[in-house]
Structures are given as C-alpha cells and as structure tokens.
Protein backbone atom coordinates (compact mmCIF):
# COMPACT_ATOMS: atom_id res chain seq x y z
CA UNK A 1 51.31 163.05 203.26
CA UNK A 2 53.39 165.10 201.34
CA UNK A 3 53.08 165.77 197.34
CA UNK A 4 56.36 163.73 196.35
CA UNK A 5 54.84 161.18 198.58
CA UNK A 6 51.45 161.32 196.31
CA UNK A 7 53.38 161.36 193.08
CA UNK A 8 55.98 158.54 194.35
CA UNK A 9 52.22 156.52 194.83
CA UNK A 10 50.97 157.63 191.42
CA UNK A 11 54.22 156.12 189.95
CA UNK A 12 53.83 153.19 191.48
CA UNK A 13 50.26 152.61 191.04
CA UNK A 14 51.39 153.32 187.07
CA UNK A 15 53.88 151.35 187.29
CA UNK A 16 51.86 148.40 188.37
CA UNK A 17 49.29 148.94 185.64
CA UNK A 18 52.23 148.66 183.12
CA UNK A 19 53.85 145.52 184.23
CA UNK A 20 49.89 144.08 184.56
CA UNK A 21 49.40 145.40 180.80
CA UNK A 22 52.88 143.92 179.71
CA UNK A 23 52.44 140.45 181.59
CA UNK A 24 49.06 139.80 179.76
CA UNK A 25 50.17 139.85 176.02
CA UNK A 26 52.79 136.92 177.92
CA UNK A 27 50.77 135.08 178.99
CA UNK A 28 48.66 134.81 175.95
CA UNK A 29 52.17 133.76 174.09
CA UNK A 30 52.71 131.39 176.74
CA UNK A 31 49.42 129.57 175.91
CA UNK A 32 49.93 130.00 172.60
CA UNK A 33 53.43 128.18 172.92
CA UNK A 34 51.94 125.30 175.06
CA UNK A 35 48.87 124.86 172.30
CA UNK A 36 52.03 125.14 169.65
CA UNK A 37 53.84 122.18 171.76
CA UNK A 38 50.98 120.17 172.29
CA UNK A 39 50.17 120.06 168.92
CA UNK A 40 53.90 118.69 167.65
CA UNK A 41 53.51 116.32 170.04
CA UNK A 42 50.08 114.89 168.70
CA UNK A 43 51.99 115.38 165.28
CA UNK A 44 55.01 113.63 166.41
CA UNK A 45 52.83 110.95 167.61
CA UNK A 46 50.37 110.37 164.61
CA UNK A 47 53.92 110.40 162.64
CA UNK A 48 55.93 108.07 163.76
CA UNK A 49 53.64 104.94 163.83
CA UNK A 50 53.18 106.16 159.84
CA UNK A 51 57.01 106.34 158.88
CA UNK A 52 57.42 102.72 160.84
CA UNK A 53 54.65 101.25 158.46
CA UNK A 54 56.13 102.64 155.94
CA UNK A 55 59.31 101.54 156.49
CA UNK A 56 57.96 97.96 157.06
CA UNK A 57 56.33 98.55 153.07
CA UNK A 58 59.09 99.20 151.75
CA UNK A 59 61.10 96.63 152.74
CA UNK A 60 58.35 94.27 151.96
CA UNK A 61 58.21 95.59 148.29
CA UNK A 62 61.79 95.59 147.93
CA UNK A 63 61.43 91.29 148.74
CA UNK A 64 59.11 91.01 145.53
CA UNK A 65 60.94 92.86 143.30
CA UNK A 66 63.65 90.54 144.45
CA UNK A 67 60.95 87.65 143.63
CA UNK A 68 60.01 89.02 140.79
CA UNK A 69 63.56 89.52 139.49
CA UNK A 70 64.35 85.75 139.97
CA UNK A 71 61.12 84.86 137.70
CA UNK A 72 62.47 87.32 134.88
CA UNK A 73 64.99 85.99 135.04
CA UNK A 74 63.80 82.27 134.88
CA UNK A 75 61.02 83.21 131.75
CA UNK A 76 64.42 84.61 130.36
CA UNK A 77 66.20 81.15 130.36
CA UNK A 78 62.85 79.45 129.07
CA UNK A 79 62.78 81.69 126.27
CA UNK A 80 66.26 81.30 125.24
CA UNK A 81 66.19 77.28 125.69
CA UNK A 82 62.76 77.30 123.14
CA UNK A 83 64.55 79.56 120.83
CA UNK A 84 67.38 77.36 120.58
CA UNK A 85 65.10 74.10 120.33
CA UNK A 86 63.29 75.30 117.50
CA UNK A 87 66.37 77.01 115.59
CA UNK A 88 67.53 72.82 116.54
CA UNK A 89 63.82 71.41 114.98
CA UNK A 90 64.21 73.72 112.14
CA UNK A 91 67.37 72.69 110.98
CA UNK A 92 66.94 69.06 111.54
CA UNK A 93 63.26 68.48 110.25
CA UNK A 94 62.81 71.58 108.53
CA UNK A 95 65.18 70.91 105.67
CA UNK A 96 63.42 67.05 104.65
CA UNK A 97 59.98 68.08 105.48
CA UNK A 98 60.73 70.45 102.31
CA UNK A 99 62.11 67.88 100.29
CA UNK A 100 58.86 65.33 101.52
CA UNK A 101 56.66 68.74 100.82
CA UNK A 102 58.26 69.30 97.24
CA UNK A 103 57.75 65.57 96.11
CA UNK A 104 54.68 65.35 97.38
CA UNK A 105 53.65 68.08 95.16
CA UNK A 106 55.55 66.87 92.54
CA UNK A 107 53.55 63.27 92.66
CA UNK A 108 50.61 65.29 93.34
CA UNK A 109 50.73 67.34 89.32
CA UNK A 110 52.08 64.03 87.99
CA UNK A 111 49.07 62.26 89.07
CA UNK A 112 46.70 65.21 87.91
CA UNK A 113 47.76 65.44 84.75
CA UNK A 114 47.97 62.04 84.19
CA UNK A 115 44.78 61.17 85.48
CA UNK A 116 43.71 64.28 82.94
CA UNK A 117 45.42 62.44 80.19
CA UNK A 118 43.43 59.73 80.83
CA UNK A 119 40.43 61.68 80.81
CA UNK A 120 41.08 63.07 77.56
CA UNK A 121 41.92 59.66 76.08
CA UNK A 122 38.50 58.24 77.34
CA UNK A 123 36.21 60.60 75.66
C-alpha cells in the first residue's frame, strides 16, 4: 500500500463520517415532519365533525329566527287591531259615558245641597 492509497482511504473513511453526520440531522426532520403530519391529521379529524355540527346549528337557529319573526310579526297585528278597537270604544262610549258621568255629578250636588237645605230648614 502506497501513501495516496492511505490518504485516498482516509478520504473516504471522512467522507463516510460526513454523509453519516449529515443524514442524522435528516432523519430527525423526517420524524419531525411525520409527528407534524400526524398531528394535522388528528386536527383535521377532531375538526371537521365540529364545523358539520356547527353548520347543522346554524341552520337550525336560522329556522327560529324565521319562527320567531312570524310571531313578531303576529303580536304586531294584535297590537295594532287593540289599538284601533279602543281608539273605536273611545270614541263611541267614551264621549256619553262623559255626558252620563257629568249628570250624574250634577244630580249628585243637586241632591246634596238640597238634602242640606233641608237640614238647615229642620233645625
């Protein structure tokens, strides 16, 4: 063995030893990408069950505010039909039960203060 045939070893032997040293750090990045991947996936998975559901809520919420629009709207019309009715009861009874409310007061002080004359007159 000649010395270019020792050093031709040596650089191969170092060679070696750098492509081991290299290829370690990639595998660690390749395990780091599969942990990475497998850990989307169990996202993805825990995910997409949740966005369905609430998906399915929404839609279900959007139906009663649909329901609950129709009652507004309902108590709406009942409140405008009983404001009209009694705006309709006040004109028609509310005028004579004033008139029936003003004589009866009337008749009322006529009594009393005859009934006081009377009094007076007694003594």
């Amino acid at each position: 063995m000649t010395v270019s045939d020792v050093a031709g070893l040596i650089a191969a032997l170092a060679f070696v030893l750098l492509v081991g040293f290299l290829a370690l750090p990639l595998v660690k990045l390749g395990r780091v990408l599969d942990s990475t991947r497998d850990s989307v996936k169990e996202l993805t998975d825990h995910t997409v069950p949740v966005l369905d559901e609430t998906a399915q809520l929404v839609a279900s919420s959007n139906a009663q505010l649909e329901n609950i629009d129709t009652v507004t709207t309902a108590a709406a019309q009942v409140s405008e039909n009983v404001s009209a009715l009694t705006a309709l009861f006040s004109a028609t009874v509310g005028g004579p039960m004033v008139k029936v409310a003003a004589f009866s007061y009337g008749v009322r002080r006529a009594l009393g203060g005859f009934a006081e004359g009377v009094v007076r007159k007694g003594r």
